[in-house]
C-alpha atoms as a PDB file:
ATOM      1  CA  UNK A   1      77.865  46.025  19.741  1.00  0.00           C
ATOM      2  CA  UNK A   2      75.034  45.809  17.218  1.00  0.00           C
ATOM      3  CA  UNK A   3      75.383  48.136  14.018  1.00  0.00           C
ATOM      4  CA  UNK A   4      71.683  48.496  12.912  1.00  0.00           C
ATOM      5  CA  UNK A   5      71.362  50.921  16.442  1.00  0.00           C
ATOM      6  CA  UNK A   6      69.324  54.391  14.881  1.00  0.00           C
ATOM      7  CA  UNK A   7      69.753  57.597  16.705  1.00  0.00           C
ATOM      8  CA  UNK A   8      65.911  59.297  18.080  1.00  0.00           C
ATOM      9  CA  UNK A   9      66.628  62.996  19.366  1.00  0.00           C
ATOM     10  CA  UNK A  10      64.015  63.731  21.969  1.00  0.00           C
ATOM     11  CA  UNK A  11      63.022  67.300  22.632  1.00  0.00           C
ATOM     12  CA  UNK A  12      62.369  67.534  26.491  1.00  0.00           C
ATOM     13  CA  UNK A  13      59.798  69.463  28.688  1.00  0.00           C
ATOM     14  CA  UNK A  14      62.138  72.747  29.519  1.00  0.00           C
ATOM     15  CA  UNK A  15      63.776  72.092  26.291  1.00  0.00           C
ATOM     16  CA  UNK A  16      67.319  69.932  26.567  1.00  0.00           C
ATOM     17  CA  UNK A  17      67.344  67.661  23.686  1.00  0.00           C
ATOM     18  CA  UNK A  18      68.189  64.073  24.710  1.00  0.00           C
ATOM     19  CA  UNK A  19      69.349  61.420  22.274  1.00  0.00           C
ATOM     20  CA  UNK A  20      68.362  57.788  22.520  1.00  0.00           C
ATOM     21  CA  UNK A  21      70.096  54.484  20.658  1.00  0.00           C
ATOM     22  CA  UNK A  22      67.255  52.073  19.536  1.00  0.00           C
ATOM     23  CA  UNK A  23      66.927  49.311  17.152  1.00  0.00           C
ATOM     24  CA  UNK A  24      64.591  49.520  13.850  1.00  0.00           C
ATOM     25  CA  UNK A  25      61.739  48.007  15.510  1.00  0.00           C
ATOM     26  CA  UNK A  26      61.758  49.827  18.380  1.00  0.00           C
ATOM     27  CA  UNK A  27      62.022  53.055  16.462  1.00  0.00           C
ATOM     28  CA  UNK A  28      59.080  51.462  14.561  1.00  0.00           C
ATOM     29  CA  UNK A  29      57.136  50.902  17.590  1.00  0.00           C
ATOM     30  CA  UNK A  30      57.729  54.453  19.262  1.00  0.00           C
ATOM     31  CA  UNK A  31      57.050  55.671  15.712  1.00  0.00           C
ATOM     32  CA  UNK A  32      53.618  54.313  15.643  1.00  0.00           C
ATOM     33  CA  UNK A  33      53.008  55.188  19.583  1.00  0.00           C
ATOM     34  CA  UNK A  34      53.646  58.731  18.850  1.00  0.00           C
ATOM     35  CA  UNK A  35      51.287  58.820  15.823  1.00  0.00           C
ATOM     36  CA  UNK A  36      48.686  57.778  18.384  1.00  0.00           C
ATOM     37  CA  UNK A  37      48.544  60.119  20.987  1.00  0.00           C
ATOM     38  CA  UNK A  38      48.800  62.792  18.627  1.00  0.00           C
ATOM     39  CA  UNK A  39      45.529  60.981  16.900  1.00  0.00           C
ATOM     40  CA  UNK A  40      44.207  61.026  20.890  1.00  0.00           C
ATOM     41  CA  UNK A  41      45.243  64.537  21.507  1.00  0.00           C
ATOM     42  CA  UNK A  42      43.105  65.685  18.172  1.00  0.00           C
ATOM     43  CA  UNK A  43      40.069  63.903  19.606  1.00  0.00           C
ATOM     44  CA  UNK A  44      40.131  64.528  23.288  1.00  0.00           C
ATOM     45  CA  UNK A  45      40.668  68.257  21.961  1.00  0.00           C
ATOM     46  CA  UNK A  46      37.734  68.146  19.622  1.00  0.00           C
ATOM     47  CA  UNK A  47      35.488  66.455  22.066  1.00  0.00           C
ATOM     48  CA  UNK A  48      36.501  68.799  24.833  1.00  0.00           C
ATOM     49  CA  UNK A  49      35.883  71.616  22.352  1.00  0.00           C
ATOM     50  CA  UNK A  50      31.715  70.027  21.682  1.00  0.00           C
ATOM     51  CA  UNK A  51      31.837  69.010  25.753  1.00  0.00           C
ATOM     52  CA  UNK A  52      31.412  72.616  26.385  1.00  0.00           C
ATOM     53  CA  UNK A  53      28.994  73.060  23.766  1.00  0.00           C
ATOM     54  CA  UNK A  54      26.975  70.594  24.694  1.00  0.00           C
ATOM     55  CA  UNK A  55      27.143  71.181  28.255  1.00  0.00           C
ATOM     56  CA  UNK A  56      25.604  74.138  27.356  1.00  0.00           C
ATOM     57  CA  UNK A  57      23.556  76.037  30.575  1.00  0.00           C
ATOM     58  CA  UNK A  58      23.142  73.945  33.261  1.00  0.00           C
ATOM     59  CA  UNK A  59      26.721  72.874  33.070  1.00  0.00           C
ATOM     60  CA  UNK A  60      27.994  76.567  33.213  1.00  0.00           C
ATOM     61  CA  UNK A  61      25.441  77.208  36.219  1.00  0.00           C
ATOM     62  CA  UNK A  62      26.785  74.267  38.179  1.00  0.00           C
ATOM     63  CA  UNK A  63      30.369  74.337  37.346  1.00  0.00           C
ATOM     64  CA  UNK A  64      30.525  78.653  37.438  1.00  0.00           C
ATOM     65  CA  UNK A  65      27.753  78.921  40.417  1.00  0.00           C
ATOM     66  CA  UNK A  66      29.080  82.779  40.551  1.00  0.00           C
ATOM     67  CA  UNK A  67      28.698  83.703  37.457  1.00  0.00           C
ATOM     68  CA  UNK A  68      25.794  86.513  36.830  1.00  0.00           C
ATOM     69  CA  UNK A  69      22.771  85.709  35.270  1.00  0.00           C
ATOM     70  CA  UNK A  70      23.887  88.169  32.692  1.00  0.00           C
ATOM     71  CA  UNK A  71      26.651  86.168  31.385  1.00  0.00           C
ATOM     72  CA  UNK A  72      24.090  83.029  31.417  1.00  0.00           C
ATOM     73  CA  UNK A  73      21.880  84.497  28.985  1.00  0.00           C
ATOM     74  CA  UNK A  74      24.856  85.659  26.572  1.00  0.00           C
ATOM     75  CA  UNK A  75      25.760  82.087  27.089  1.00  0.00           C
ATOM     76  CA  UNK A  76      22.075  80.686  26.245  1.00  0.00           C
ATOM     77  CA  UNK A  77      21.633  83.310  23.610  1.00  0.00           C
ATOM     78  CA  UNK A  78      25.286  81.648  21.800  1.00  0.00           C
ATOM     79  CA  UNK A  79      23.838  78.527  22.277  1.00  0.00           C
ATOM     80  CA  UNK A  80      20.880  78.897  20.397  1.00  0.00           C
ATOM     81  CA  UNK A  81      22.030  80.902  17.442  1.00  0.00           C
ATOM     82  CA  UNK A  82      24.756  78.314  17.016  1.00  0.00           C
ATOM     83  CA  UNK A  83      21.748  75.669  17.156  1.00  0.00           C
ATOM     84  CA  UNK A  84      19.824  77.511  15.047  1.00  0.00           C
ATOM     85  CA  UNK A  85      22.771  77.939  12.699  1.00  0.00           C
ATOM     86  CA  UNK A  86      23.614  73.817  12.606  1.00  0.00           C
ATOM     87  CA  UNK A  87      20.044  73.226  11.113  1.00  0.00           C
ATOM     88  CA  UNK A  88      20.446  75.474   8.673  1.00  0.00           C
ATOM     89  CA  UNK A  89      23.448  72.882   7.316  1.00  0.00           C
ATOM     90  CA  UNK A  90      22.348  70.072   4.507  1.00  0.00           C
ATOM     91  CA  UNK A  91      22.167  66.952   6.423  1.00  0.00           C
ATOM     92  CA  UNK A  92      25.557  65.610   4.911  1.00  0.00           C
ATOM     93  CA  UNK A  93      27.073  68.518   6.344  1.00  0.00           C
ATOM     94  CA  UNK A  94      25.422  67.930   9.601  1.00  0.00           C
ATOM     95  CA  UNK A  95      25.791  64.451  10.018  1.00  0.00           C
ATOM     96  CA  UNK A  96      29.463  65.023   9.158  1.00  0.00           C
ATOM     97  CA  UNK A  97      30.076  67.447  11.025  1.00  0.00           C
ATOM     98  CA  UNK A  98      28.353  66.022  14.295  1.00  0.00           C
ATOM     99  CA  UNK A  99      30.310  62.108  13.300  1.00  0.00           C
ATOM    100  CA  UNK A 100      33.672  63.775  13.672  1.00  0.00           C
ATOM    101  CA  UNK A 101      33.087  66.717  16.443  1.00  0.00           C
ATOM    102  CA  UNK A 102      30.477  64.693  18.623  1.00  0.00           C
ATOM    103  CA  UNK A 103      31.853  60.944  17.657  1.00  0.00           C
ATOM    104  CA  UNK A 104      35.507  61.770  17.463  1.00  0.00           C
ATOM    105  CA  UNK A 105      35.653  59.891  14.067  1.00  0.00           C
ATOM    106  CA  UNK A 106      38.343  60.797  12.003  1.00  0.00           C
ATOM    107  CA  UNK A 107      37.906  62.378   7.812  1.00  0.00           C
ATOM    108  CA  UNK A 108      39.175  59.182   6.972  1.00  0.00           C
ATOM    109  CA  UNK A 109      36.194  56.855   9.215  1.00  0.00           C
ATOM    110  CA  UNK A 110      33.503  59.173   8.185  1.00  0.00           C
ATOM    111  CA  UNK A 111      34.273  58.513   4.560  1.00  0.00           C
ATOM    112  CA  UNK A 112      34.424  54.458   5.015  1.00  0.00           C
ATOM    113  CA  UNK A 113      31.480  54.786   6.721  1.00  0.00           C
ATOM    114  CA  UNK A 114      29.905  56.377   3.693  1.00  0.00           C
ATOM    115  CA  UNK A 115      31.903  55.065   1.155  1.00  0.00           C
ATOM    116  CA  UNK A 116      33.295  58.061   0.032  1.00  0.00           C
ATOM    117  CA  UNK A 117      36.653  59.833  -0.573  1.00  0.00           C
ATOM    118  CA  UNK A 118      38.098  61.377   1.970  1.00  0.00           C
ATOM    119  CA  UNK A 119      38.876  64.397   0.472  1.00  0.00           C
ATOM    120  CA  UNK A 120      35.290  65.316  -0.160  1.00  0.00           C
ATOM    121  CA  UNK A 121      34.482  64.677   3.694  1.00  0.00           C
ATOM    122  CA  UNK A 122      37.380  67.305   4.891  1.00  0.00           C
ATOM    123  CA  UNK A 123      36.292  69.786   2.804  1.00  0.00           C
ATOM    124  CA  UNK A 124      32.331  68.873   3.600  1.00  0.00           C
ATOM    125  CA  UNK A 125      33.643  69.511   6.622  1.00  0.00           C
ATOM    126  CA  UNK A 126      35.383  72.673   6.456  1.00  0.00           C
ATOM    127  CA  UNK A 127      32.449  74.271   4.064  1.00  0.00           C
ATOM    128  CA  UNK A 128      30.061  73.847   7.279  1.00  0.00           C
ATOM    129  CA  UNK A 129      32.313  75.230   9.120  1.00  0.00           C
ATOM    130  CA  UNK A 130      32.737  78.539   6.702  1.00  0.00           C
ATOM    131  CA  UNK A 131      28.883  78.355   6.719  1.00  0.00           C
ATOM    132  CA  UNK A 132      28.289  78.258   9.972  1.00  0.00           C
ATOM    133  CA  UNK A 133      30.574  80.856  10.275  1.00  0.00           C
ATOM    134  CA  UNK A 134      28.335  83.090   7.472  1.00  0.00           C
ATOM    135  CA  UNK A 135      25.589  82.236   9.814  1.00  0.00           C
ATOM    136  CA  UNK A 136      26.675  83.340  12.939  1.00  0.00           C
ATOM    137  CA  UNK A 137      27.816  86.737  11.669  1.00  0.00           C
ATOM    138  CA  UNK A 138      24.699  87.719   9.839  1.00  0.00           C
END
């Protein structure tokens, strides 16, 4: 039996633990597997989270065909103060924040693209985001 065997504990779906025997490389492998569909779950969350933006009215009408026209113009009216509130942004705040919520690129992309530190993208990023915030409850 080979020695260099490393012990993964796996946390199940209704929440048994289950402990699996692999070698390095393996562990490697499911390692780097599980970094990326976390990476994938960030994105398709963040693009799901724009989708709906984006969508914006005609989406709502078609996929919500009950909803009152009420709730459509509280919709509309969101819509446009939160457009309203994006141009208000510099442009590198814009750009940046559009390249990661509308491209899915990642702090790290955005700054290689720009040929920048990463640090100062993330918190580009997250200023915006405390301005738009400021904005939108004005």
């Amino acid at each position: 039996m080979d020695k260099s065997l490393i012990a993964i504990t796996y946390k199940t779906a209704n929440g048994n633990r289950i402990c699996v025997e692999v070698s390095t490389p393996v562990k490697e492998l499911l390692e780097q597997s599980d970094r990326q569909i976390r990476s994938q779950r960030r994105q398709d969350r963040r693009h799901l989270d724009y989708v709906d933006f984006i969508g914006g009215l005609s989406d709502a009408a078609m996929n919500h065909p009950q909803a009152d026209a009420a709730d459509l113009v509280m919709k509309m009216e969101s819509y446009r103060q939160l457009y309203t509130a994006i141009g208000k942004l510099s442009e590198i705040q814009r750009r940046r924040l559009l390249l990661h919520f509308v491209d899915n690129l990642t702090h790290r992309q955005i700054a290689e693209l720009e040929g920048v530190d990463r640090g100062s993208v993330g918190r580009s990023i997250k200023h915006a985001l405390i301005q738009l915030q400021k904005y939108l409850t004005e």
